[in-house]
Structure formats: structure tokens, C-alpha cells
C-alpha atoms as a PDB file:
ATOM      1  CA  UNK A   1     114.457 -24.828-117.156  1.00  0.00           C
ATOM      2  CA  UNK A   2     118.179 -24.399-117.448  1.00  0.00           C
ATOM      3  CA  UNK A   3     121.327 -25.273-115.275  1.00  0.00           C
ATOM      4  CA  UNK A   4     124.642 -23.240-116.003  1.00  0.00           C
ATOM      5  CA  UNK A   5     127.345 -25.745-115.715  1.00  0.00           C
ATOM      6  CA  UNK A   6     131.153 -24.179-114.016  1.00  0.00           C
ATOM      7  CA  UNK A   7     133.959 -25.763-112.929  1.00  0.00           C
ATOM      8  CA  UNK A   8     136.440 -25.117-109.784  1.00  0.00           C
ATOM      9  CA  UNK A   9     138.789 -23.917-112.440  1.00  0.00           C
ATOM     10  CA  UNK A  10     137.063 -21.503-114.276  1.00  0.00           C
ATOM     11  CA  UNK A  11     135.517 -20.450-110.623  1.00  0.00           C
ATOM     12  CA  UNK A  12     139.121 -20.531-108.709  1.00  0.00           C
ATOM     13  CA  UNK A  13     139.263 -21.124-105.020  1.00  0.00           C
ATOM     14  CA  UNK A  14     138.835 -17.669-103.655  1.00  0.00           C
ATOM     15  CA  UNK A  15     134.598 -17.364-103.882  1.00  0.00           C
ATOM     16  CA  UNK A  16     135.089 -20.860-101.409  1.00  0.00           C
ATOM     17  CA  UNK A  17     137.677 -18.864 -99.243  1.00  0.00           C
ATOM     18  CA  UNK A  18     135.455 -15.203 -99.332  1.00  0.00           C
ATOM     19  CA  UNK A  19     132.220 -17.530 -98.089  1.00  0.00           C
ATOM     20  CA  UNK A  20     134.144 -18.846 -95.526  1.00  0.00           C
ATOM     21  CA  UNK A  21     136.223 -16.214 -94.061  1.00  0.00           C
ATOM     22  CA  UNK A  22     132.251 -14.947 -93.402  1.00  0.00           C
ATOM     23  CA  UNK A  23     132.235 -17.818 -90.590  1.00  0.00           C
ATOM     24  CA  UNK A  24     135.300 -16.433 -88.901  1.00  0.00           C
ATOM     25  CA  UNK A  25     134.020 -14.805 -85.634  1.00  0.00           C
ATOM     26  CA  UNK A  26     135.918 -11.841 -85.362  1.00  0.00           C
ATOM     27  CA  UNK A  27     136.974  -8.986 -87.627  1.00  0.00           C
ATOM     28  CA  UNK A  28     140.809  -8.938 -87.239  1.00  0.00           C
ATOM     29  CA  UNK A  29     141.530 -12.806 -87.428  1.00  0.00           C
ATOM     30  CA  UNK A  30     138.909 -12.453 -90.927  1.00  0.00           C
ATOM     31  CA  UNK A  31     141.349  -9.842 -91.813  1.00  0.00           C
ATOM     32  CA  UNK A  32     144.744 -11.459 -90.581  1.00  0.00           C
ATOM     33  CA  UNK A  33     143.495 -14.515 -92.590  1.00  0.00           C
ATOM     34  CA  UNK A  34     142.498 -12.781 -96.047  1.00  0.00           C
ATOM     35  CA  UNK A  35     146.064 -11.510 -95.805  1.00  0.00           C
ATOM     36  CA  UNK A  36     147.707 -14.824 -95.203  1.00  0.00           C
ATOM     37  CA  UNK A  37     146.137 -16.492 -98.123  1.00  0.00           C
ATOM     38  CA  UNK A  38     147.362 -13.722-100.456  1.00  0.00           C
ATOM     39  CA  UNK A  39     150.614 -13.707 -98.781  1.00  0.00           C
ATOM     40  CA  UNK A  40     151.076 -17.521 -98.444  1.00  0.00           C
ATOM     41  CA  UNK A  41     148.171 -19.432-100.453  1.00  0.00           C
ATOM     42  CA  UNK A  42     148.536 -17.727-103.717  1.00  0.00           C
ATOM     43  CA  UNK A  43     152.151 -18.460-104.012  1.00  0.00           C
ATOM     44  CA  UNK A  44     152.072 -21.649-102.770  1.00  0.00           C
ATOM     45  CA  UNK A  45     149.901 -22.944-104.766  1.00  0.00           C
ATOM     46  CA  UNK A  46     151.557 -22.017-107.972  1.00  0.00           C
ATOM     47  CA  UNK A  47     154.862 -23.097-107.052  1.00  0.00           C
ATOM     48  CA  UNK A  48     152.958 -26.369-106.750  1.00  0.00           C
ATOM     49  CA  UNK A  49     151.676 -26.520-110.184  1.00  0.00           C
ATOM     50  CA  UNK A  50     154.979 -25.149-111.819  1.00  0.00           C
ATOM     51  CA  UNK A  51     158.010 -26.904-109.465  1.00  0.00           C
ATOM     52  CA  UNK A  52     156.293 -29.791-107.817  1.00  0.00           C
ATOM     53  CA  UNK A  53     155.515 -33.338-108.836  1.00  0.00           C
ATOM     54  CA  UNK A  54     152.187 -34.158-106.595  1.00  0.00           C
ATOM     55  CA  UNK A  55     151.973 -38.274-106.040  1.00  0.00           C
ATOM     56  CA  UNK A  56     148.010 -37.557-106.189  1.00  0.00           C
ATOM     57  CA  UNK A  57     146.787 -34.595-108.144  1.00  0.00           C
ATOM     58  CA  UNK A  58     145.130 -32.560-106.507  1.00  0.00           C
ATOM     59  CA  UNK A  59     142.776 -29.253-107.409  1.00  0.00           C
ATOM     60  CA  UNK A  60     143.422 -25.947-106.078  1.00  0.00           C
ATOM     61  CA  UNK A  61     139.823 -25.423-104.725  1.00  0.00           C
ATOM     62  CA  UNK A  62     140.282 -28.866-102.925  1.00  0.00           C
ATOM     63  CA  UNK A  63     143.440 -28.505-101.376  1.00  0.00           C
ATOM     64  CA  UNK A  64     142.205 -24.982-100.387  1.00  0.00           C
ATOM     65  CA  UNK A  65     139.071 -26.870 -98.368  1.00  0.00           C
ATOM     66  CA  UNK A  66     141.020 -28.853 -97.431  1.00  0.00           C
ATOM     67  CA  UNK A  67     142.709 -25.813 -95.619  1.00  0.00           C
ATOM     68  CA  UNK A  68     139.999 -24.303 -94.363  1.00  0.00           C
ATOM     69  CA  UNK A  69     138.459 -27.323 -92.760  1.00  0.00           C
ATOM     70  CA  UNK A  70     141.582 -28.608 -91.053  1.00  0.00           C
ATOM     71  CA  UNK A  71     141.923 -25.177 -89.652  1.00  0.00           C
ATOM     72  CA  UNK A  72     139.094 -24.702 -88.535  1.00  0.00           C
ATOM     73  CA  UNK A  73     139.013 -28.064 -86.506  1.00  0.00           C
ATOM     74  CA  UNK A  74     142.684 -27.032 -84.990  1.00  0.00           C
ATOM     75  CA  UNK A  75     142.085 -23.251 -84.228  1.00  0.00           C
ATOM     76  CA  UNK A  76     140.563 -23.801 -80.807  1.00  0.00           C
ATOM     77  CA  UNK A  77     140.676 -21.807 -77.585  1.00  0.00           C
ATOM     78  CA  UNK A  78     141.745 -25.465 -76.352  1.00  0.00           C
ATOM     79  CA  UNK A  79     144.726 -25.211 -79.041  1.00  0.00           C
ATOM     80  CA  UNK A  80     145.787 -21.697 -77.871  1.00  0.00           C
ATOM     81  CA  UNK A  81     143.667 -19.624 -80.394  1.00  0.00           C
ATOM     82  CA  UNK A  82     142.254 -17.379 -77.763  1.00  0.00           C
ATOM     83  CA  UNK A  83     140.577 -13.964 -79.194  1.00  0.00           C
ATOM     84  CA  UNK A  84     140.708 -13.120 -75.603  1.00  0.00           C
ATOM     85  CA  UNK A  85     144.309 -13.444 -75.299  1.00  0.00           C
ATOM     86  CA  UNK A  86     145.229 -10.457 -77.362  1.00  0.00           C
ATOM     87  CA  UNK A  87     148.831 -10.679 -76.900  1.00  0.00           C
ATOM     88  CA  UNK A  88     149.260 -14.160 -78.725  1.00  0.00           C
ATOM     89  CA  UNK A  89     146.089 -14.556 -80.922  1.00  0.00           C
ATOM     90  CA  UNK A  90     146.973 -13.641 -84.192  1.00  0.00           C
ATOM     91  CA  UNK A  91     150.142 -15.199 -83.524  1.00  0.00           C
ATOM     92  CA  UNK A  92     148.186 -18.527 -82.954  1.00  0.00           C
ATOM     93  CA  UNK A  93     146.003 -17.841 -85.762  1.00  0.00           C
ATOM     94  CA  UNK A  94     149.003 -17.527 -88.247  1.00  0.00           C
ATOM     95  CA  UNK A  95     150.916 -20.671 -86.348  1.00  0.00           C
ATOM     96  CA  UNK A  96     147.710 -22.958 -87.321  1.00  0.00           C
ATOM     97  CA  UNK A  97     146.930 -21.456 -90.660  1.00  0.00           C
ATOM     98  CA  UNK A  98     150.994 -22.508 -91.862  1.00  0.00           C
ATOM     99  CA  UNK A  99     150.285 -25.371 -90.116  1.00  0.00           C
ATOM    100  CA  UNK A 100     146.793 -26.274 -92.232  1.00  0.00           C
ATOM    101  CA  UNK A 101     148.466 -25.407 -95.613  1.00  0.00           C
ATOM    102  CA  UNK A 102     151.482 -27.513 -94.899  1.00  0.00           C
ATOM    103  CA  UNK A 103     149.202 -30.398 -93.974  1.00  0.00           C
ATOM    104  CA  UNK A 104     146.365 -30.009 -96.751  1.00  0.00           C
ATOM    105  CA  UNK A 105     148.124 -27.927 -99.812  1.00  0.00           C
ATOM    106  CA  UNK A 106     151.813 -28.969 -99.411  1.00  0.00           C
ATOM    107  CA  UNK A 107     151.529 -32.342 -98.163  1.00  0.00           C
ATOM    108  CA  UNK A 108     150.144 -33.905-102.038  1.00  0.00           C
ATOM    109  CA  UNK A 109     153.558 -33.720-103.481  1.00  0.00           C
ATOM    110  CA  UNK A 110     156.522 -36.573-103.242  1.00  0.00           C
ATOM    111  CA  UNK A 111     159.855 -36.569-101.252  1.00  0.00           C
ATOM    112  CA  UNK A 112     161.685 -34.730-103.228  1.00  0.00           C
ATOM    113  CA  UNK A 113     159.556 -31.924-104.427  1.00  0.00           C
ATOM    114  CA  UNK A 114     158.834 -31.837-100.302  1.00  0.00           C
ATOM    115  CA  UNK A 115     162.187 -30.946-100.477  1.00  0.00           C
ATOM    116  CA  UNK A 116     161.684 -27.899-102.472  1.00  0.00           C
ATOM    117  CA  UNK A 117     158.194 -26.676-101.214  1.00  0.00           C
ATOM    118  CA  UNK A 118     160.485 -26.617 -97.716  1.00  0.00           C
ATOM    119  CA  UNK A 119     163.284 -24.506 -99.532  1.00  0.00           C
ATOM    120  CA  UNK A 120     159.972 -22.496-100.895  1.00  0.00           C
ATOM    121  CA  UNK A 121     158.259 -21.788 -97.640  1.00  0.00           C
ATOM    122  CA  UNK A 122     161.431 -20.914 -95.840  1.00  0.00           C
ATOM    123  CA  UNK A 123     162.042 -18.205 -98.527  1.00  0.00           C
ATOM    124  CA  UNK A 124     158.557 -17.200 -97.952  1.00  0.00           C
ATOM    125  CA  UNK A 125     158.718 -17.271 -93.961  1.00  0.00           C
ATOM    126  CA  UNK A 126     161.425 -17.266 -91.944  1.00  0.00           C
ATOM    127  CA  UNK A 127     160.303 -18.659 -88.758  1.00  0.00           C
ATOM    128  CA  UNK A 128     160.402 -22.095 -88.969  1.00  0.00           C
ATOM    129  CA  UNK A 129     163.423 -23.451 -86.806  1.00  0.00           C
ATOM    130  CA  UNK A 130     166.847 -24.633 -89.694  1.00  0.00           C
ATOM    131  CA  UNK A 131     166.703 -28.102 -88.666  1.00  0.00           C
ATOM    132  CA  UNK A 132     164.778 -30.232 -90.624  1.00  0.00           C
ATOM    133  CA  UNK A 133     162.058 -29.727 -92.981  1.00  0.00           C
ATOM    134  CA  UNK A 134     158.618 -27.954 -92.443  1.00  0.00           C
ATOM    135  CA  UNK A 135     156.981 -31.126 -92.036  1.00  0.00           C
ATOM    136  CA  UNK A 136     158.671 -32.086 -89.433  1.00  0.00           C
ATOM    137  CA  UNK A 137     157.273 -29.462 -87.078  1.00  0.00           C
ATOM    138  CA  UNK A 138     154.222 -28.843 -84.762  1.00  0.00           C
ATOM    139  CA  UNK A 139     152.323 -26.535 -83.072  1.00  0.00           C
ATOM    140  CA  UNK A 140     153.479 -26.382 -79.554  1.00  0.00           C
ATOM    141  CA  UNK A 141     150.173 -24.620 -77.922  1.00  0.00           C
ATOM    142  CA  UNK A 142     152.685 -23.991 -74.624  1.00  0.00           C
ATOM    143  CA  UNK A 143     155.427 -22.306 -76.551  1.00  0.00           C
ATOM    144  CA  UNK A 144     154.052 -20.754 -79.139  1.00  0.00           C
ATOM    145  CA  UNK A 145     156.319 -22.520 -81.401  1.00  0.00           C
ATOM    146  CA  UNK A 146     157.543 -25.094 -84.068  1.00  0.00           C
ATOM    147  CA  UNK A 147     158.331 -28.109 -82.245  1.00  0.00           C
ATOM    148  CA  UNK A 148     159.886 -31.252 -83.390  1.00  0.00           C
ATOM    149  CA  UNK A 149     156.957 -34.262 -83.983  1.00  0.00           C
ATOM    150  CA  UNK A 150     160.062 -36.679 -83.093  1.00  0.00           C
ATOM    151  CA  UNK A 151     160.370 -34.609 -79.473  1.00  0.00           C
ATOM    152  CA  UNK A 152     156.349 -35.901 -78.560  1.00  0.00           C
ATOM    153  CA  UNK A 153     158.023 -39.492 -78.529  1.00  0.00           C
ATOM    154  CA  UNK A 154     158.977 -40.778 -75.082  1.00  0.00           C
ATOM    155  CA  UNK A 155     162.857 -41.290 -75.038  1.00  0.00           C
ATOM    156  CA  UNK A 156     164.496 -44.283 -76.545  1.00  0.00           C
ATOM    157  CA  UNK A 157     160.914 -45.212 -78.779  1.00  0.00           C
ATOM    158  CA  UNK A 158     161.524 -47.273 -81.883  1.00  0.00           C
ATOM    159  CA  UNK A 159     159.157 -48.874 -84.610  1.00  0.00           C
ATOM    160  CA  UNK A 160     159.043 -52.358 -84.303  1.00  0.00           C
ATOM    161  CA  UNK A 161     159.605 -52.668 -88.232  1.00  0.00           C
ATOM    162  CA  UNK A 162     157.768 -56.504 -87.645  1.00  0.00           C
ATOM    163  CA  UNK A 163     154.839 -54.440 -85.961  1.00  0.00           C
ATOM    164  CA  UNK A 164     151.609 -55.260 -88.710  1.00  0.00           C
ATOM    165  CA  UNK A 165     150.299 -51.916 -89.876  1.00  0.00           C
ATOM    166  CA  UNK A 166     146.909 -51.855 -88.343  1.00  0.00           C
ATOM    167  CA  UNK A 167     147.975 -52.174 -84.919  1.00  0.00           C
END
């Protein structure tokens, strides 16, 4: 009896990602995905390694489950990704999927190299709205849309600074 022994980083993220793109229901959002982690993924995630400072390090394969799981658990019909609704589908798809990586691949590194994965992704994708920085953005299900987190407050909300943290 043997047991081979092989790590995430000889391995590399993208058997994970080719097993689960397999769960995806339909053909074109398996498709539209595949190309958004070569288009987005792959970049990103070297940037990371060569520009960024991460406050916890963090694999590539983990970060990329990471992903995959937190997409998965916000691309529902109830969050507006619809294969029925053909018009705005893969725009959904793409809307969550920026969404996941900002929130499980970009999210590890400190303020200031936040400041330069935002600089990054802009150069990368030019639809997230000037003001601000990526993570400071949404996905509004009604507009199809970056929205400001701060605009989900009620008007005139403040942190009670005093406020203990578990309540």
C-alpha cells in the first residue's frame, strides 16, 4: 500500500475550479464562468502575490473556494440570477462572480494594498461606478448594478462608537 502525497501548489487551483464548473447547471453560464476566471481570476491572483501585502496569508486554491462557494450561495434566482431571464443572466452571473472574488480573493489584503487591488480591478473592468473603492459596492438585484453598501443605511444612521461589539 502506497499514498502519493501533493500539495495545492504543485496541483494549482484550476482541477478545484474544472470539478466545479461540472455543478453549474447550464452550458453558457459554465462557459461565461471558465472565461471569467481566466479573464479575472488568473490576474488577480498574481497581482496579489506580487503587489499586495495580505494581513492573513492566504493560498490560491483557498481563496479560489472560497470563490466558488460564496458564489454559489449568492447566485440565486432569488438574487436575480435567472437562466430564464435571458436578457440579464449572464449579466447577473458576471455581477456575482466580481462580487465573490472581491469578497473571498481580494478581501485578505490590508488598507492600503486594498487601495491598489481597486486601482487593479478598475484597469481590469471598467464598470464599477468612480466613487469609492470596489469594496464599497453591492449587488443591487433591482438595478442590475453597483450600489453603495452606505445607501442600504436608513438616513441619518450613525455607530454608536460606545455600542459593545457583540450587540
Amino acid at each position: 500500500c502506497g499514498m502519493v502525497f501533493m500539495s495545492s501548489e504543485d496541483l494549482g487551483w484550476q482541477p478545484f475550479v474544472d470539478s466545479w464548473l461540472l455543478t453549474q447547471k447550464d452550458e453558457p453560464t459554465r462557459s461565461n464562468l471558465k472565461r471569467m476566471f481566466s479573464k479575472y481570476v488568473v490576474p488577480v491572483l498574481e497581482f496579489r502575490k506580487k503587489m499586495c501585502v495580505e494581513l492573513v496569508q492566504t493560498s490560491s486554491l483557498s481563496s479560489v473556494k472560497n470563490l466558488c462557494v460564496l458564489y454559489d450561495c449568492l447566485a440565486t434566482v432569488e438574487n436575480g440570477v435567472n437562466p430564464k431571464d435571458e436578457e440579464n443572466h449572464q449579466r447577473m452571473v458576471e455581477l456575482w462572480f466580481l462580487f465573490s472574488m472581491i469578497w473571498s480573493v481580494c478581501c485578505t489584503v490590508t488598507g492600503e494594498s486594498r487601495k491598489i487591488m481597486d486601482n487593479f480591478i478598475r484597469e481590469l473592468e471598467g464598470q464599477f461606478p468612480s466613487k469609492d473603492t470596489i469594496y464599497e459596492y453591492y449587488v443591487d438585484t433591482k438595478q442590475k448594478f453597483w450600489v453603495l453598501w452606505e445607501d442600504k443605511l436608513r438616513s441619518g444612521w450613525r455607530y454608536n462608537p460606545t455600542a459593545p461589539f457583540y450587540k
